[in-house]
C-alpha atoms as a PDB file:
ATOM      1  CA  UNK A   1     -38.652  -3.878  28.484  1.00  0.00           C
ATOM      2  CA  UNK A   2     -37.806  -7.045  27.603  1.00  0.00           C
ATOM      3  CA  UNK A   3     -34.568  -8.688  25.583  1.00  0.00           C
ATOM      4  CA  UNK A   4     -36.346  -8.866  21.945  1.00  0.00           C
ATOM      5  CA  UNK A   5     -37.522  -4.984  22.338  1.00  0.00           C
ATOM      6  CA  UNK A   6     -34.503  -3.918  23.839  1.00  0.00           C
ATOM      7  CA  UNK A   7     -32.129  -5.155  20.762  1.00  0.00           C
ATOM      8  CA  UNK A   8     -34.878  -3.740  18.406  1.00  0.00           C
ATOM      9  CA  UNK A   9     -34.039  -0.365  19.801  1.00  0.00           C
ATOM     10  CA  UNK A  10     -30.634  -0.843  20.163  1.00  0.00           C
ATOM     11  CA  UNK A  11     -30.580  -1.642  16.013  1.00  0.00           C
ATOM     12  CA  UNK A  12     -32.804   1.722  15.242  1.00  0.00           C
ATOM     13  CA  UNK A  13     -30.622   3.389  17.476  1.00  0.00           C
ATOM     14  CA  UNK A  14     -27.985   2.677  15.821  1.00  0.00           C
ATOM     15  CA  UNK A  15     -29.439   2.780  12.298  1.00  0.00           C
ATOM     16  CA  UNK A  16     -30.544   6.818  13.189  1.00  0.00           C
ATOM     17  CA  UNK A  17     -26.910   7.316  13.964  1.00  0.00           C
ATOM     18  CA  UNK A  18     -25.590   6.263  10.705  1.00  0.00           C
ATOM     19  CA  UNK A  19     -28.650   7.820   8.594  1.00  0.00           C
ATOM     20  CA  UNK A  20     -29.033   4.399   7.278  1.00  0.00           C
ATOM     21  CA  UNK A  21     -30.852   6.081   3.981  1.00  0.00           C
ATOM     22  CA  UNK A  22     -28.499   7.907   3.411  1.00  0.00           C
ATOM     23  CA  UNK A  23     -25.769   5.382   2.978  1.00  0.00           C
ATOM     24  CA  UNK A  24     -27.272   4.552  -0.108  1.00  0.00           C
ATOM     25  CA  UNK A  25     -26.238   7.498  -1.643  1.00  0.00           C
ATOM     26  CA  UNK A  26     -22.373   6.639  -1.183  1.00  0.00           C
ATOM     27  CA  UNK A  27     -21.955   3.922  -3.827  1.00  0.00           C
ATOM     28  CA  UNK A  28     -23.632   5.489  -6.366  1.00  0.00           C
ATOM     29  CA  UNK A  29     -20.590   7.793  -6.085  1.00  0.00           C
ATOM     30  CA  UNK A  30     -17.918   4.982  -6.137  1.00  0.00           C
ATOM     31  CA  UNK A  31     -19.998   3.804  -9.507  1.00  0.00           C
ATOM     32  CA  UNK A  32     -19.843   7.228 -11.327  1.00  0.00           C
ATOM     33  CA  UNK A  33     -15.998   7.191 -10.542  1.00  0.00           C
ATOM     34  CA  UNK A  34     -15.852   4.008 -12.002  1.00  0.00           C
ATOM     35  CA  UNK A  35     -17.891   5.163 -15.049  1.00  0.00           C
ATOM     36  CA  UNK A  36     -15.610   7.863 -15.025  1.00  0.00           C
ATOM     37  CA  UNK A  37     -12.548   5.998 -15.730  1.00  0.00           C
ATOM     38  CA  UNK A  38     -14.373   3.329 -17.999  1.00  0.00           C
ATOM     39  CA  UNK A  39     -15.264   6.647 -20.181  1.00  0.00           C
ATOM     40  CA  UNK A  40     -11.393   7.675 -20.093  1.00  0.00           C
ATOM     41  CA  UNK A  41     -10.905   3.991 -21.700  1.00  0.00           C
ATOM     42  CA  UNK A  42     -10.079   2.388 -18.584  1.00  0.00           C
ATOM     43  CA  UNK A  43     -10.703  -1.056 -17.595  1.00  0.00           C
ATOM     44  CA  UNK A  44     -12.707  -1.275 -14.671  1.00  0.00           C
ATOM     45  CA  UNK A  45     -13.062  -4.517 -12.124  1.00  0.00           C
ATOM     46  CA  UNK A  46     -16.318  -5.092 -10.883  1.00  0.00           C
ATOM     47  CA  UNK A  47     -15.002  -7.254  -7.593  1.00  0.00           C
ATOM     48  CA  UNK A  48     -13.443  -3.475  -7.075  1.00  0.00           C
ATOM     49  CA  UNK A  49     -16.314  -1.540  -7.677  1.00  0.00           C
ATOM     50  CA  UNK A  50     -18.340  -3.537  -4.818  1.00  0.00           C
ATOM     51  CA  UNK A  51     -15.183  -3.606  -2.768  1.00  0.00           C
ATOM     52  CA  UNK A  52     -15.168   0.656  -3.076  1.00  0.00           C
ATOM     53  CA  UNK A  53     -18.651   0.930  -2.570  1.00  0.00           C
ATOM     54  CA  UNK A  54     -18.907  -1.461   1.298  1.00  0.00           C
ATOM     55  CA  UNK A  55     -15.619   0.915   1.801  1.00  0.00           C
ATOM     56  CA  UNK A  56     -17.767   4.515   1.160  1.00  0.00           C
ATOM     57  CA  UNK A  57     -20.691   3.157   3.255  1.00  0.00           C
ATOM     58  CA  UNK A  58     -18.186   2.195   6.170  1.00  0.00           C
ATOM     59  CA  UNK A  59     -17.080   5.734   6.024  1.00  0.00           C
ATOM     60  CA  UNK A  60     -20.144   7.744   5.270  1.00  0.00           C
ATOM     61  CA  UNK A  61     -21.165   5.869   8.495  1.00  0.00           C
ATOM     62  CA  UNK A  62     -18.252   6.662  10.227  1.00  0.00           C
ATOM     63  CA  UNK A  63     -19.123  10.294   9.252  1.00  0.00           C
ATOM     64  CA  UNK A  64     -22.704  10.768  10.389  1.00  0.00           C
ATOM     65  CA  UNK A  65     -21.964   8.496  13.606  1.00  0.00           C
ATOM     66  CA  UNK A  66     -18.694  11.182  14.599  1.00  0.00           C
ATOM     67  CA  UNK A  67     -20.939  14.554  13.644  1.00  0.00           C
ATOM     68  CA  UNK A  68     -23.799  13.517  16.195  1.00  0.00           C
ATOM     69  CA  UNK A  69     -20.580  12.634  18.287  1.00  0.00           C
ATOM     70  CA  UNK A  70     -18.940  16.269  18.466  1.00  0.00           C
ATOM     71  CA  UNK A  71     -22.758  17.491  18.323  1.00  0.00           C
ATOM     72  CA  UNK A  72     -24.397  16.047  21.433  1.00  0.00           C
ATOM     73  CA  UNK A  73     -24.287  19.225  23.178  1.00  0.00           C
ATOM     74  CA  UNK A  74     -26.169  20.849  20.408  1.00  0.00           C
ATOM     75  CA  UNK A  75     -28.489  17.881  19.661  1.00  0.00           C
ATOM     76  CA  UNK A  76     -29.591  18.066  23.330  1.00  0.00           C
ATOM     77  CA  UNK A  77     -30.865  21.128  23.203  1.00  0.00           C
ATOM     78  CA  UNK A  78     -32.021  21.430  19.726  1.00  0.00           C
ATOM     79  CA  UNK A  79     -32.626  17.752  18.778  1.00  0.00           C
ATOM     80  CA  UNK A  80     -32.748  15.489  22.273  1.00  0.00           C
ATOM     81  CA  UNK A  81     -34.910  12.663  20.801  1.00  0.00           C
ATOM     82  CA  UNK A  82     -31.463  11.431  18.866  1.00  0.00           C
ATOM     83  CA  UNK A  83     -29.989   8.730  20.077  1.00  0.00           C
ATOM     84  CA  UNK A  84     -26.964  10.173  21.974  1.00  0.00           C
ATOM     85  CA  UNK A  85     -28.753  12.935  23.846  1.00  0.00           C
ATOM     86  CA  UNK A  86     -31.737  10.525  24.452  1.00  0.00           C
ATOM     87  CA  UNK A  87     -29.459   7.890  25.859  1.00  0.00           C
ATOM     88  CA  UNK A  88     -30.078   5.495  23.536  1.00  0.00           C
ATOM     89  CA  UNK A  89     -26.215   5.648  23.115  1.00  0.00           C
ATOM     90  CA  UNK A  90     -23.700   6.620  24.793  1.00  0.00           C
ATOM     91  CA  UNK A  91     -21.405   9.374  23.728  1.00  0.00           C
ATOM     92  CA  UNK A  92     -18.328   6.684  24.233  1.00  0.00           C
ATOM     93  CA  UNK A  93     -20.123   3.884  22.552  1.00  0.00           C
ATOM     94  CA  UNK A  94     -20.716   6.668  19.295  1.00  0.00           C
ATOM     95  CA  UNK A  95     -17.384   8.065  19.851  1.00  0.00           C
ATOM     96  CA  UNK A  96     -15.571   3.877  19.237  1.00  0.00           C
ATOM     97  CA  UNK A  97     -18.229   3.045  16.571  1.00  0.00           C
ATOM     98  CA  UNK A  98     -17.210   6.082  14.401  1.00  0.00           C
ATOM     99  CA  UNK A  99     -13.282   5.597  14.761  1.00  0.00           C
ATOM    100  CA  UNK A 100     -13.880   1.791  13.903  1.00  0.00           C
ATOM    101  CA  UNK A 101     -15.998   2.305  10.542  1.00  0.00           C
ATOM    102  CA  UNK A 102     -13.739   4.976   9.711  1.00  0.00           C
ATOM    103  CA  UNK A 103     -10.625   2.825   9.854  1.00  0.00           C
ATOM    104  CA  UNK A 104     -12.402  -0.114   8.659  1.00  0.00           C
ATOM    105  CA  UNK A 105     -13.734   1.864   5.560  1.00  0.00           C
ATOM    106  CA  UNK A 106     -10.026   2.365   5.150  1.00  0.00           C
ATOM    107  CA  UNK A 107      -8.401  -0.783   5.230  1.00  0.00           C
ATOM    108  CA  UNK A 108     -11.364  -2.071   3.002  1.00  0.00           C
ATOM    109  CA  UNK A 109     -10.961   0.387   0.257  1.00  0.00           C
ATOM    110  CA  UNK A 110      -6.875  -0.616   0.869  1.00  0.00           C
ATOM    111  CA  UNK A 111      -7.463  -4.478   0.588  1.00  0.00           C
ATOM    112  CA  UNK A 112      -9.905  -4.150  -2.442  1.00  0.00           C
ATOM    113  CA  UNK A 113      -8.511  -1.667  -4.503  1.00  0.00           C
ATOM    114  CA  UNK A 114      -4.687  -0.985  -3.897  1.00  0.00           C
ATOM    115  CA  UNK A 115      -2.292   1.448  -2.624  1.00  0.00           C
ATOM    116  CA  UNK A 116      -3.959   4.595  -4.174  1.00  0.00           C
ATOM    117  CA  UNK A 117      -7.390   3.491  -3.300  1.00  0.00           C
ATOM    118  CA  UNK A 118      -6.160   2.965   0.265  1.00  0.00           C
ATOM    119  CA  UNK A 119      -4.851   6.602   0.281  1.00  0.00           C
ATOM    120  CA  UNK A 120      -7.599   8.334  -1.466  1.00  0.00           C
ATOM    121  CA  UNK A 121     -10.048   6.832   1.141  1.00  0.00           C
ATOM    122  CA  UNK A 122      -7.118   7.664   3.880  1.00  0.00           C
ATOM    123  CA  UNK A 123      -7.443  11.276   2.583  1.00  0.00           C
ATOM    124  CA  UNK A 124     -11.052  11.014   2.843  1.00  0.00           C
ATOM    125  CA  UNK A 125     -11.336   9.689   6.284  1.00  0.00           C
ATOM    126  CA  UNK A 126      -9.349  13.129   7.309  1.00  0.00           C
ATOM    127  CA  UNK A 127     -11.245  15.263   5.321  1.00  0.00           C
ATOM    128  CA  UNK A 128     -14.588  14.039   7.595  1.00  0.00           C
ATOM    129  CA  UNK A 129     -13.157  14.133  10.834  1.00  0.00           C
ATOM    130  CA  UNK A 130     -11.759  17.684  10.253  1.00  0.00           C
ATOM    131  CA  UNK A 131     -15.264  18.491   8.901  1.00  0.00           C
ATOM    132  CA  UNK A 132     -16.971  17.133  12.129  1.00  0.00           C
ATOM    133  CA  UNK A 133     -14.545  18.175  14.566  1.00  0.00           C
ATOM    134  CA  UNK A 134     -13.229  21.419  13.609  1.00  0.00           C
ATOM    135  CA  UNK A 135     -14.896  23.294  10.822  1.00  0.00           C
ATOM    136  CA  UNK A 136     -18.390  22.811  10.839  1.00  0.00           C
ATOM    137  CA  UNK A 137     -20.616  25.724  10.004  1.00  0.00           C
ATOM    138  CA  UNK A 138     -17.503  27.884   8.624  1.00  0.00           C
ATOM    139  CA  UNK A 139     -17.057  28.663   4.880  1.00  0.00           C
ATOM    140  CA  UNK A 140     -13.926  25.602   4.933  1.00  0.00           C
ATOM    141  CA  UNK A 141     -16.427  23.455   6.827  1.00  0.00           C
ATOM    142  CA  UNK A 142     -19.200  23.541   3.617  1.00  0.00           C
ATOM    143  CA  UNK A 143     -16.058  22.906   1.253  1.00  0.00           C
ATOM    144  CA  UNK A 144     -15.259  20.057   3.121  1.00  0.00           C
ATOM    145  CA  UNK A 145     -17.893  18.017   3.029  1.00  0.00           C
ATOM    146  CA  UNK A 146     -18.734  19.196  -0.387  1.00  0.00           C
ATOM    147  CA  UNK A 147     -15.008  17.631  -1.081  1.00  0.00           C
ATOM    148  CA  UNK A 148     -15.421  14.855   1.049  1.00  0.00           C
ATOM    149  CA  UNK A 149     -18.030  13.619  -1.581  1.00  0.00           C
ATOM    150  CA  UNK A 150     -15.922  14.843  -4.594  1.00  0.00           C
ATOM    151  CA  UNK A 151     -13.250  12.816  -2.475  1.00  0.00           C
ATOM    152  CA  UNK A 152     -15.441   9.788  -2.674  1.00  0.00           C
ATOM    153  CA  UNK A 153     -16.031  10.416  -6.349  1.00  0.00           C
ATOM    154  CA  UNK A 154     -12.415  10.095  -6.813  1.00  0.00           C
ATOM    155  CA  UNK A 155     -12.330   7.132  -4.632  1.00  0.00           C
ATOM    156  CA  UNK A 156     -14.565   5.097  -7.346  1.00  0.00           C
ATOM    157  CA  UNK A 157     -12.094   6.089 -10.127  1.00  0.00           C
ATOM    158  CA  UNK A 158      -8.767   4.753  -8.183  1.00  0.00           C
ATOM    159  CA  UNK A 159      -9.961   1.514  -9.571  1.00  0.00           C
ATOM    160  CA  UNK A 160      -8.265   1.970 -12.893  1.00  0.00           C
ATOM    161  CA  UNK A 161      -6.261   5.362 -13.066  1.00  0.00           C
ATOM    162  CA  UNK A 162      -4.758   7.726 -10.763  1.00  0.00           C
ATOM    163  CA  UNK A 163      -6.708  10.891  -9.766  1.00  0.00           C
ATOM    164  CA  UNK A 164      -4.009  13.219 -11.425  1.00  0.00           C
ATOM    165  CA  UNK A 165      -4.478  11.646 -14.421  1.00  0.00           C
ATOM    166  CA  UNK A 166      -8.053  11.788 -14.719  1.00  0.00           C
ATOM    167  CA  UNK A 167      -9.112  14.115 -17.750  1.00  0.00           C
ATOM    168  CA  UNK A 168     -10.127  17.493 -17.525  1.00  0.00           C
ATOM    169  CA  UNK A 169     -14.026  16.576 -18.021  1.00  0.00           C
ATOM    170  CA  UNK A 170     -13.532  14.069 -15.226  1.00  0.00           C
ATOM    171  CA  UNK A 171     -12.673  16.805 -12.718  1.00  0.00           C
ATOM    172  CA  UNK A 172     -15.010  18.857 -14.196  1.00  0.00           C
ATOM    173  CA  UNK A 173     -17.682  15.974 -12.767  1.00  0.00           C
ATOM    174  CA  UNK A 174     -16.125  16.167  -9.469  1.00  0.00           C
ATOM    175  CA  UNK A 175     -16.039  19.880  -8.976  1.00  0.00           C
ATOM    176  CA  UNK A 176     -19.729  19.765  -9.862  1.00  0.00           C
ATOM    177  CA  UNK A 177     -20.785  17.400  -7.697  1.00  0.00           C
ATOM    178  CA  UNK A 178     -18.116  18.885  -4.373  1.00  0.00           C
ATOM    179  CA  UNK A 179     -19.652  22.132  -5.482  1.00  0.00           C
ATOM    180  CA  UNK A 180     -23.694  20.706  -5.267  1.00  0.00           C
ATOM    181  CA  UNK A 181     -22.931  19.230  -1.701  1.00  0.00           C
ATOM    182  CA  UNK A 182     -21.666  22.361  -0.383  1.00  0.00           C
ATOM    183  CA  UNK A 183     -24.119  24.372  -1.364  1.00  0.00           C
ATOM    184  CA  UNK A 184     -26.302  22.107   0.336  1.00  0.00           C
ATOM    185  CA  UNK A 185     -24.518  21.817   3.292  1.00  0.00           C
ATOM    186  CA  UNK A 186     -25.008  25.727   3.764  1.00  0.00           C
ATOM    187  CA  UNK A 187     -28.522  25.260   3.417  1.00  0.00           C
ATOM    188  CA  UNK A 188     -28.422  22.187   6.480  1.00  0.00           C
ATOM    189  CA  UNK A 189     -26.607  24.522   9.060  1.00  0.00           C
ATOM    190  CA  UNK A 190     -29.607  26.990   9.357  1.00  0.00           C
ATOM    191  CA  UNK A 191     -32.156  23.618   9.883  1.00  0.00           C
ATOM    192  CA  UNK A 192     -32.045  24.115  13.677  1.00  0.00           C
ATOM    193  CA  UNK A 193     -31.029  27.545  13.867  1.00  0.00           C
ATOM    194  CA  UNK A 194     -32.237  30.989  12.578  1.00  0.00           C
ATOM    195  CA  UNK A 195     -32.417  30.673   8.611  1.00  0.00           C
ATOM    196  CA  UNK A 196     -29.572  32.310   6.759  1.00  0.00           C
ATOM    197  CA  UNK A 197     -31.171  34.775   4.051  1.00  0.00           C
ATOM    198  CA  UNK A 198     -28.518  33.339   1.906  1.00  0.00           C
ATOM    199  CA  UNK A 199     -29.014  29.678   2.623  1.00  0.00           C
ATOM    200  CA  UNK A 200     -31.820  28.861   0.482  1.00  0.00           C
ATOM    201  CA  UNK A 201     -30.632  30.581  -2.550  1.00  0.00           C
ATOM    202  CA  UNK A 202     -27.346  29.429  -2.405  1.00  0.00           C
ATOM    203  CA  UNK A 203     -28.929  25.860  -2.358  1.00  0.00           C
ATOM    204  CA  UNK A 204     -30.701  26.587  -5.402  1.00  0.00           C
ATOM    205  CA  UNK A 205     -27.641  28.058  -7.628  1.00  0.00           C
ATOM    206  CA  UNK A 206     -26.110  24.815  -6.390  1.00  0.00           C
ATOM    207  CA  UNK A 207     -28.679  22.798  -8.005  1.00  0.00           C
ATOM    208  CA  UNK A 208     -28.358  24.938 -11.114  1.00  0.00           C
ATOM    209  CA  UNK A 209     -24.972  24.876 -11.088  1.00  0.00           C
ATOM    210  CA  UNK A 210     -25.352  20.739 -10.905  1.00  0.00           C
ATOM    211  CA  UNK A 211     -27.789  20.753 -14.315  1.00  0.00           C
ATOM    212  CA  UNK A 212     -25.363  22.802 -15.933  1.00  0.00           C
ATOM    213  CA  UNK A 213     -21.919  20.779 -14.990  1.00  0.00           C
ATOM    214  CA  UNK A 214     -24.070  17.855 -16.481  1.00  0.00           C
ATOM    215  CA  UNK A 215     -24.924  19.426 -19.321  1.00  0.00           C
ATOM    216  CA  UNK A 216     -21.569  20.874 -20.328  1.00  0.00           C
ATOM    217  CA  UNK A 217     -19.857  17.443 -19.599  1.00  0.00           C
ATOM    218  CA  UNK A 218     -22.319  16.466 -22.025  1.00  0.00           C
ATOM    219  CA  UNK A 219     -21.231  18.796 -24.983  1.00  0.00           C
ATOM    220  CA  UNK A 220     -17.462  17.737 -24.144  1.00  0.00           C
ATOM    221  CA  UNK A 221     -18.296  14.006 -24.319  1.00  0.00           C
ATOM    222  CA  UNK A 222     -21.313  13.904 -26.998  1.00  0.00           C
ATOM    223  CA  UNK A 223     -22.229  10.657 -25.740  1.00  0.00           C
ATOM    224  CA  UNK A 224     -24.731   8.227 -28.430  1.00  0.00           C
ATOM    225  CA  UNK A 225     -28.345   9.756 -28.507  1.00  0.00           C
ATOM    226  CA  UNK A 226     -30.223   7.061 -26.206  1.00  0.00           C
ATOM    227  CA  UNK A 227     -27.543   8.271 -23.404  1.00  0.00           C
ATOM    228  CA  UNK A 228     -28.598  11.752 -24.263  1.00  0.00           C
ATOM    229  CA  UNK A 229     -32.130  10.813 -23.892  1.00  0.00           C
ATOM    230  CA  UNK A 230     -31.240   9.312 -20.447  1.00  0.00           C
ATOM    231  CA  UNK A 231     -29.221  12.037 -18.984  1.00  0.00           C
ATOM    232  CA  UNK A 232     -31.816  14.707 -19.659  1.00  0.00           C
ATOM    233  CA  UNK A 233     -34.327  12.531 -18.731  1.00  0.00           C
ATOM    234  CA  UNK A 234     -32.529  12.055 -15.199  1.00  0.00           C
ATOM    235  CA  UNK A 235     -31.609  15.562 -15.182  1.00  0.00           C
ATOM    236  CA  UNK A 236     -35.498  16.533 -15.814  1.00  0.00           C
ATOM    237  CA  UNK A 237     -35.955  14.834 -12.568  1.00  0.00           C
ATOM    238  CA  UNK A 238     -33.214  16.184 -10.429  1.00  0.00           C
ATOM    239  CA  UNK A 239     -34.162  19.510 -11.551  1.00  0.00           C
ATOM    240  CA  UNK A 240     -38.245  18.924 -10.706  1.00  0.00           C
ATOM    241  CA  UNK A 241     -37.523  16.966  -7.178  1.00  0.00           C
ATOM    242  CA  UNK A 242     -34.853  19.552  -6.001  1.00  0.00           C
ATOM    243  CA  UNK A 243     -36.666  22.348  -7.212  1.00  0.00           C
ATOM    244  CA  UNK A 244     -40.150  21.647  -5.773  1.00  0.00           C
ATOM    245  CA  UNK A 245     -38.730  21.072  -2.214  1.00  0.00           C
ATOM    246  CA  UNK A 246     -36.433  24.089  -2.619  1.00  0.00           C
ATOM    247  CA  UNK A 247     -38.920  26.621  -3.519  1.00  0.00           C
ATOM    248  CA  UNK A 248     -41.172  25.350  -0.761  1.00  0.00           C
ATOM    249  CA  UNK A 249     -38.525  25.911   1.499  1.00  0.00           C
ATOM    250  CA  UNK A 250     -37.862  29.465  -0.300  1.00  0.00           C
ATOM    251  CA  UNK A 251     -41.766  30.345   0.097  1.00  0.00           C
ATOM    252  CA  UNK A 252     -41.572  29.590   3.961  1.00  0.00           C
ATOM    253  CA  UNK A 253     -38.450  29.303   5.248  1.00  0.00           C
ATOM    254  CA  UNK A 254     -38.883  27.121   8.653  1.00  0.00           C
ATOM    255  CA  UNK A 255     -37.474  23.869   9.656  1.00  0.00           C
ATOM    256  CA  UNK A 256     -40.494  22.537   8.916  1.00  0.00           C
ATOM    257  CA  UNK A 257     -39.730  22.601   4.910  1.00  0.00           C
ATOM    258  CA  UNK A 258     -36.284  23.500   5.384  1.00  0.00           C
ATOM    259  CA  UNK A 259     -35.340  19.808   6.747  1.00  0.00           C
ATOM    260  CA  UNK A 260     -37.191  18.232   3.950  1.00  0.00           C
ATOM    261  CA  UNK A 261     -35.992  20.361   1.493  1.00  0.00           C
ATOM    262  CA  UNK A 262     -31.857  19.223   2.652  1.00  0.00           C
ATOM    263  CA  UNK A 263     -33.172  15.437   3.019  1.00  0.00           C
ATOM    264  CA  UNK A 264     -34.379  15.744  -0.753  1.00  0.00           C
ATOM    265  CA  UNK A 265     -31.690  17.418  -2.507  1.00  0.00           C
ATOM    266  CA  UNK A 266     -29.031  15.061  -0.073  1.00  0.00           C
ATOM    267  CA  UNK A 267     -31.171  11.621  -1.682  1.00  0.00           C
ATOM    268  CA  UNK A 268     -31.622  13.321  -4.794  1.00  0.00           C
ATOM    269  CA  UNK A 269     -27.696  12.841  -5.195  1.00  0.00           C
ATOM    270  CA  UNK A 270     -27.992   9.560  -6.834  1.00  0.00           C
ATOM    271  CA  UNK A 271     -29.920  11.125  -9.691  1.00  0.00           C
ATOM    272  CA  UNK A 272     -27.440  13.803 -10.336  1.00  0.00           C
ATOM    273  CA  UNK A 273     -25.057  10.736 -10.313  1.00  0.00           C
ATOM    274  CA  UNK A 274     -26.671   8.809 -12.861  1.00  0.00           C
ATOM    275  CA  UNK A 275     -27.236  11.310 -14.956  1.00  0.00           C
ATOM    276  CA  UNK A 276     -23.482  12.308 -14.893  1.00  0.00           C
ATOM    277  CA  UNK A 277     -22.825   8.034 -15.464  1.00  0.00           C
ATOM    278  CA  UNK A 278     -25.212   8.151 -18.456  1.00  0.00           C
ATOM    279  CA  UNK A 279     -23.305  10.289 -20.394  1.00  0.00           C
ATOM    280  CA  UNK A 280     -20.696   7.144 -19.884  1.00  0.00           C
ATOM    281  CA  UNK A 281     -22.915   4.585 -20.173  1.00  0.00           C
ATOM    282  CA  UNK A 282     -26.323   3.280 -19.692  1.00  0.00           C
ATOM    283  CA  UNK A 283     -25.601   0.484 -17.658  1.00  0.00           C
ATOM    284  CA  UNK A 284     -23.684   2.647 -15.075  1.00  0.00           C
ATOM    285  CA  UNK A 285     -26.459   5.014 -14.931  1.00  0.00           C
ATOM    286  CA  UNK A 286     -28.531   2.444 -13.952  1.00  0.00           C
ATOM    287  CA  UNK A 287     -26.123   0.891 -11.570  1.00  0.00           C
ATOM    288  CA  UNK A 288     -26.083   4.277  -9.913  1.00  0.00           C
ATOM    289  CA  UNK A 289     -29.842   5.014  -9.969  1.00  0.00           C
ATOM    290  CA  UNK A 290     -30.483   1.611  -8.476  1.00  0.00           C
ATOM    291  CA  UNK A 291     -29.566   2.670  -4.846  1.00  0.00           C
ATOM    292  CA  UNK A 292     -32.669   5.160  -5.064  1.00  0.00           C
ATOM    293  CA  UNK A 293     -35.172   2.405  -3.668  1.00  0.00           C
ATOM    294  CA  UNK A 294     -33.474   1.300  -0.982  1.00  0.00           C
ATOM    295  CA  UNK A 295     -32.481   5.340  -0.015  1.00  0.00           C
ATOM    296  CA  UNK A 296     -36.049   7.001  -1.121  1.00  0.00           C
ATOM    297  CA  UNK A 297     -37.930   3.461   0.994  1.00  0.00           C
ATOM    298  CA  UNK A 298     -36.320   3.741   4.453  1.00  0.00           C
ATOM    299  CA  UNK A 299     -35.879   7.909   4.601  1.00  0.00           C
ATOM    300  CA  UNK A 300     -39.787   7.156   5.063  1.00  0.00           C
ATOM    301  CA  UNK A 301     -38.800   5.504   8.463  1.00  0.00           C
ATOM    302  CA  UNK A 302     -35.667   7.411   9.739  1.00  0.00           C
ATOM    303  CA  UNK A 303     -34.178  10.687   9.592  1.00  0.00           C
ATOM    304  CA  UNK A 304     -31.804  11.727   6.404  1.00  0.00           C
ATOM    305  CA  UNK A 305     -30.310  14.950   8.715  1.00  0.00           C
END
């Protein structure tokens, strides 16, 4: 093998680890925060919105890197073509990557935002590693990382306001979208295993439960018609993209439609996002539903779980 090949495989390696399509999905949250306080009649600095949203990729990273960390025993029986059980890296080299983008996402979301940014994203950083180290696969373990991306939600909205201040629509957004993820999560702990009856309906009342939060947030806000227009628009897609790969998954419940069923409803997060932004604003729904591209474009070429 020579050099040029060898750092070629080093990056993929690398990019696997971090689910590099799926980072996309982590500022879209950091914008619907933002929108979130820019709807409660904050002011809202853009620097700090790009600032948040290099700090949630650092620490989705740091996330996805630390679960195939604590899961290489599993991964090398169930899954050994990933890059720690494969060799590709080494359990060490995963284990100092994840603690660095962790801190780093951090001290980034500390330097570009403030104090409470810093400790929202401090909170956040704890809330994954007890998710990948401790409580995977239990009941607390899907509320975690349903809450990690509430957390991350939050994060976004640091920019202008404190989280206790938010209004009660705001955390109505962020109980939506913790609620979503964890139901979804559920569903991503039988894709190696024996299915859970449960799992697959549970992943589809958490999609309902999604169009709904959207829709009542909606009624509180009654945002201009056009944004109207765009949110069920969005929300007409959510529904049809979720729901298609769901039911597949419901009709045949293998890991063959199972993983592509998690990997849709997991990119499919940025809609749900934008459609929440929209009743905001159009320009942060579009913000949002930007990443989509760049997230839909390279889970063609690696792995979203």
């Amino acid at each position: 093998m020579n050099e040029t090949s060898g750092n070629s495989r080093t990056v993929t390696s690398y990019a696997t680890l971090v689910r590099v399509p799926n980072l996309f999905t982590a500022p879209p949250d950091i914008i619907l925060g933002a929108a979130i306080a820019a709807g409660a009649g904050y002011s809202i600095s853009i620097d700090g919105v790009v600032g948040l949203a290099l700090a949630s990729i650092l620490l989705y990273a740091a996330g996805t890197t630390l679960n195939d960390y604590f899961d290489a025993d599993e991964d090398a029986r169930e899954r050994p073509e990933r890059p720690i059980p494969s060799g590709d890296v080494s359990k060490r080299q995963a284990l100092v990557f994840g603690v660095v983008l962790l801190g780093s996402g951090v001290l980034l979301a500390l330097v570009a935002a403030g104090f409470t940014s810093g400790l929202v994203a401090a909170v956040l950083a704890l809330t994954i590693l007890l998710y990948d180290g401790v409580f995977k696969g239990t009941s607390v373990g899907f509320l975690l990382m349903g809450g990690s991306r509430g957390l991350n939600v939050l994060l976004g909205s640091t920019l202008a306001v404190s989280p206790t201040a938010l209004p009660s629509w705001a955390v109505a957004v962020v109980g939506t979208i913790t609620l979503y993820i964890a139901a979804v999560t559920f569903l991503a702990e039988s894709e190696t295993g024996d299915t859970d009856s449960r799992s697959i309906p549970v992943a589809i009342g958490g999609t309902g439960a999604a169009v709904l939060g959207v829709l009542a947030v909606a009624v509180v806000r009654s945002p201009s018609p056009v944004e109207v227009a765009l949110a069920i628009g969005l929300l007409s897609g959510f529904t049809a993209w979720t729901g298609r790969a769901l039911f597949r998954a419901y009709a045949d419940p293998s890991p063959a439609t199972i993983g592509p069923a998690i990997g849709t409803c997991v990119v499919a997060l940025i809609v749900l996002n934008a459609a929440f932004a929209a009743i905001v604003g159009i320009r942060w729904s579009l913000a949002a539903l930007v990443f989509l591209l760049p997230a839909m474009g390279l889970s063609r070429v690696f792995d979203v779980t």
